[in-house]
Protein backbone atom coordinates (compact mmCIF):
# COMPACT_ATOMS: atom_id res chain seq x y z
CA UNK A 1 229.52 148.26 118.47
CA UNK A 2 225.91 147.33 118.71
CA UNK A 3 225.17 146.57 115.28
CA UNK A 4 228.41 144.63 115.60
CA UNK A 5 226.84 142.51 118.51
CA UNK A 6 223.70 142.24 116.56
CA UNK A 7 225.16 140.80 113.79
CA UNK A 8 227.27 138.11 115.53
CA UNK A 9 223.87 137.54 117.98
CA UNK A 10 221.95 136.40 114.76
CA UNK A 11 224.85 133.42 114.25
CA UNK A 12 223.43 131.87 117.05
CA UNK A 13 219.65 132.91 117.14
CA UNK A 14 219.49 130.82 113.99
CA UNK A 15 221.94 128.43 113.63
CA UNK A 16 219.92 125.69 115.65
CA UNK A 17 217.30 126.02 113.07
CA UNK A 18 219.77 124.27 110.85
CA UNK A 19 220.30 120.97 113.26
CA UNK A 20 215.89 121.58 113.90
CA UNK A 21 214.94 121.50 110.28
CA UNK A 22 217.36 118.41 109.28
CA UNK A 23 215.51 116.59 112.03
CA UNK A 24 212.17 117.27 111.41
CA UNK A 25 213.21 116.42 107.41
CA UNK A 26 214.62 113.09 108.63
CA UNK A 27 211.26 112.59 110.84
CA UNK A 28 209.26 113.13 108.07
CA UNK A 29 211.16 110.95 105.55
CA UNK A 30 210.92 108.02 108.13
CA UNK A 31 207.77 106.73 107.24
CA UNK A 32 208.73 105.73 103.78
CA UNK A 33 211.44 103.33 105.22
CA UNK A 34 209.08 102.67 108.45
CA UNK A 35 206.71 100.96 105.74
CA UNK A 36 209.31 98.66 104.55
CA UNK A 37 210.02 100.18 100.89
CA UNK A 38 213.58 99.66 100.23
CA UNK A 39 215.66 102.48 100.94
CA UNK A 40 217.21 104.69 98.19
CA UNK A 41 219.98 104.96 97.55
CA UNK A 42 221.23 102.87 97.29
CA UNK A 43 218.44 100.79 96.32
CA UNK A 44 218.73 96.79 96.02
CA UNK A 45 218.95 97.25 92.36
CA UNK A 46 221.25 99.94 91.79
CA UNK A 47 223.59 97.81 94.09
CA UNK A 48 222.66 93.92 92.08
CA UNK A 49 222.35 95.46 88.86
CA UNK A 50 218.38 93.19 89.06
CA UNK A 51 215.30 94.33 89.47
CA UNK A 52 213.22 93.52 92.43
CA UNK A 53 211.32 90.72 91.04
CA UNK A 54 214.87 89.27 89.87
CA UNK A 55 215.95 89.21 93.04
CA UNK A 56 212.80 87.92 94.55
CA UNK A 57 212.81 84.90 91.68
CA UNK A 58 216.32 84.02 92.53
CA UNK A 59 216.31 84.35 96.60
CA UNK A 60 213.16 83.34 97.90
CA UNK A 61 212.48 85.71 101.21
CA UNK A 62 214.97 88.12 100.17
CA UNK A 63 212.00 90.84 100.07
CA UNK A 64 210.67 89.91 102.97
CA UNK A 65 214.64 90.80 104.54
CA UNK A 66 215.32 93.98 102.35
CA UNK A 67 211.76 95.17 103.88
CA UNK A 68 212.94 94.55 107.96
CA UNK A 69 216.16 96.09 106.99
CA UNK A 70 214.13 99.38 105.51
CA UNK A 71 212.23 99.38 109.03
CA UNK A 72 214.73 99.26 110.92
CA UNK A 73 216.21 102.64 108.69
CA UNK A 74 213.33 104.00 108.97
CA UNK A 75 213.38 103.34 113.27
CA UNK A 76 217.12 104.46 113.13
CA UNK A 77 215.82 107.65 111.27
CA UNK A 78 212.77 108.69 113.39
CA UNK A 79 214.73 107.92 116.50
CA UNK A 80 217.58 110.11 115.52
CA UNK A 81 214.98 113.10 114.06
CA UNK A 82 213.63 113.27 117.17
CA UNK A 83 215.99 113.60 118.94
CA UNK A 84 218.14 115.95 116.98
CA UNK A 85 215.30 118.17 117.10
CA UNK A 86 215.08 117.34 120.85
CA UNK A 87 218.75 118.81 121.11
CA UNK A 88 218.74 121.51 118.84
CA UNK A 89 215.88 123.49 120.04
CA UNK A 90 216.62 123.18 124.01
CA UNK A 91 220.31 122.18 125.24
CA UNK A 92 222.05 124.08 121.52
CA UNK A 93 219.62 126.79 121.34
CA UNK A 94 220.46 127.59 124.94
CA UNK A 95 224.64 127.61 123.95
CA UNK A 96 225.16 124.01 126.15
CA UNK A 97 228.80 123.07 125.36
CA UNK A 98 228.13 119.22 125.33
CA UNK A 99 225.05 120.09 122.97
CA UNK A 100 227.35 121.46 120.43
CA UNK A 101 230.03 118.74 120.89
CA UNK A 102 227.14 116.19 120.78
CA UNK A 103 225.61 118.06 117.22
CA UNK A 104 229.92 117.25 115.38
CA UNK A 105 227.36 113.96 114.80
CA UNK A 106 225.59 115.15 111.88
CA UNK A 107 228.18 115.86 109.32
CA UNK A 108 229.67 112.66 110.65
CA UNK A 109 226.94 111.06 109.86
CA UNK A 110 226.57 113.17 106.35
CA UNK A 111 229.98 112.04 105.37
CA UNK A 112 229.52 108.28 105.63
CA UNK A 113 226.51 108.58 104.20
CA UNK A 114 227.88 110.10 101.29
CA UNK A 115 230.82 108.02 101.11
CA UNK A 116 228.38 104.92 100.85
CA UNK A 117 226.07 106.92 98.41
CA UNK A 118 228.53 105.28 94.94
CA UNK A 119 226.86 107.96 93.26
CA UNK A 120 223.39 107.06 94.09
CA UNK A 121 220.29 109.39 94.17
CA UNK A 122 220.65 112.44 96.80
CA UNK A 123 224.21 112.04 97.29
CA UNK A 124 223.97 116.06 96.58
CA UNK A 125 222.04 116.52 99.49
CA UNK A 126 224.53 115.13 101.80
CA UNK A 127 227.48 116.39 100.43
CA UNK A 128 226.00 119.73 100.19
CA UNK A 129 224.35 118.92 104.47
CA UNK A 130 228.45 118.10 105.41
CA UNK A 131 229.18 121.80 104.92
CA UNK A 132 225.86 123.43 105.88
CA UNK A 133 226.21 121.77 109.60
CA UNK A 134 229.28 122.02 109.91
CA UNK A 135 229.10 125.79 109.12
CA UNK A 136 225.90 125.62 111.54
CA UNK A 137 229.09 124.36 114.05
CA UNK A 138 231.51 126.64 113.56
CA UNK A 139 229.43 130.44 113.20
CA UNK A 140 228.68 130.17 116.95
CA UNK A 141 231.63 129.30 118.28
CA UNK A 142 231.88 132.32 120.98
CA UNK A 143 228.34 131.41 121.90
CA UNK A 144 229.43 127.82 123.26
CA UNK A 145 233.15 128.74 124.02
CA UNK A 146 233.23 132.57 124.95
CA UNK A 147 236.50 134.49 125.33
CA UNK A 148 238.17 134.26 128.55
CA UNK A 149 238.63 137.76 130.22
């Protein structure tokens, strides 16, 4: 019985580590966008089919856009690091019910991304992040929704 309870303890004592560690990846990929580099995938030419300087030769300022749209990736990406870090190690750590309703996010947010990958570079990584969260989810269910007596 107590190994039992050990066992089904350790779902929980580290499945927030899973929601803190895709944060703090997504934190620390920010800068690259945060710097204006175009984001990939899927990067302006594996969606045109031209190379940067094509592009740049044929739409003057075009650049100059694809760089403010990469910051504001890269804002959207800190912001949402931080704060799935923020959430994971306080409010889900602690077994909050709206925390874990609040964390269904993330392999929302996997899913589209993959979906809007069209095979592009690291589409493995979110297809493979869909089923990692939501098995991060799921293995402490009783934690967040414990059995009525």
């Amino acid at each position: 019985m107590i190994a039992g309870t050990a066992v089904k303890r350790s779902y929980w004592m580290w499945t927030w580590g899973i929601f803190f560690v895709l944060g703090l990846l997504t934190v620390i990929a920010s800068p690259i966008n945060l710097l204006g580099n175009p984001p990939d995938p899927p990067s302006p030419e594996g969606v045109t089919g031209l190379r940067s300087a094509e592009i740049s030769a044929r739409i003057p300022g075009m650049p100059e856009y694809i760089g403010s749209i990469s910051r504001q990736l890269g804002n959207f990406m800190l912001a949402s690091g931080l704060l799935m870090m923020a959430v994971a190690a306080v409010p889900f750590r602690r077994g909050e019910r709206w925390a874990w309703y609040a964390m269904w996010v993330i392999p929302l947010l996997l899913l589209i991304q993959f979906l809007n990958s069209r095979g592009g570079n690291g589409w493995q990584f979110d297809f493979g992040g869909i089923f990692v969260t939501i098995a991060g989810l799921l293995l402490p269910l009783r934690r967040f929704f414990p059995k009525r007596s």
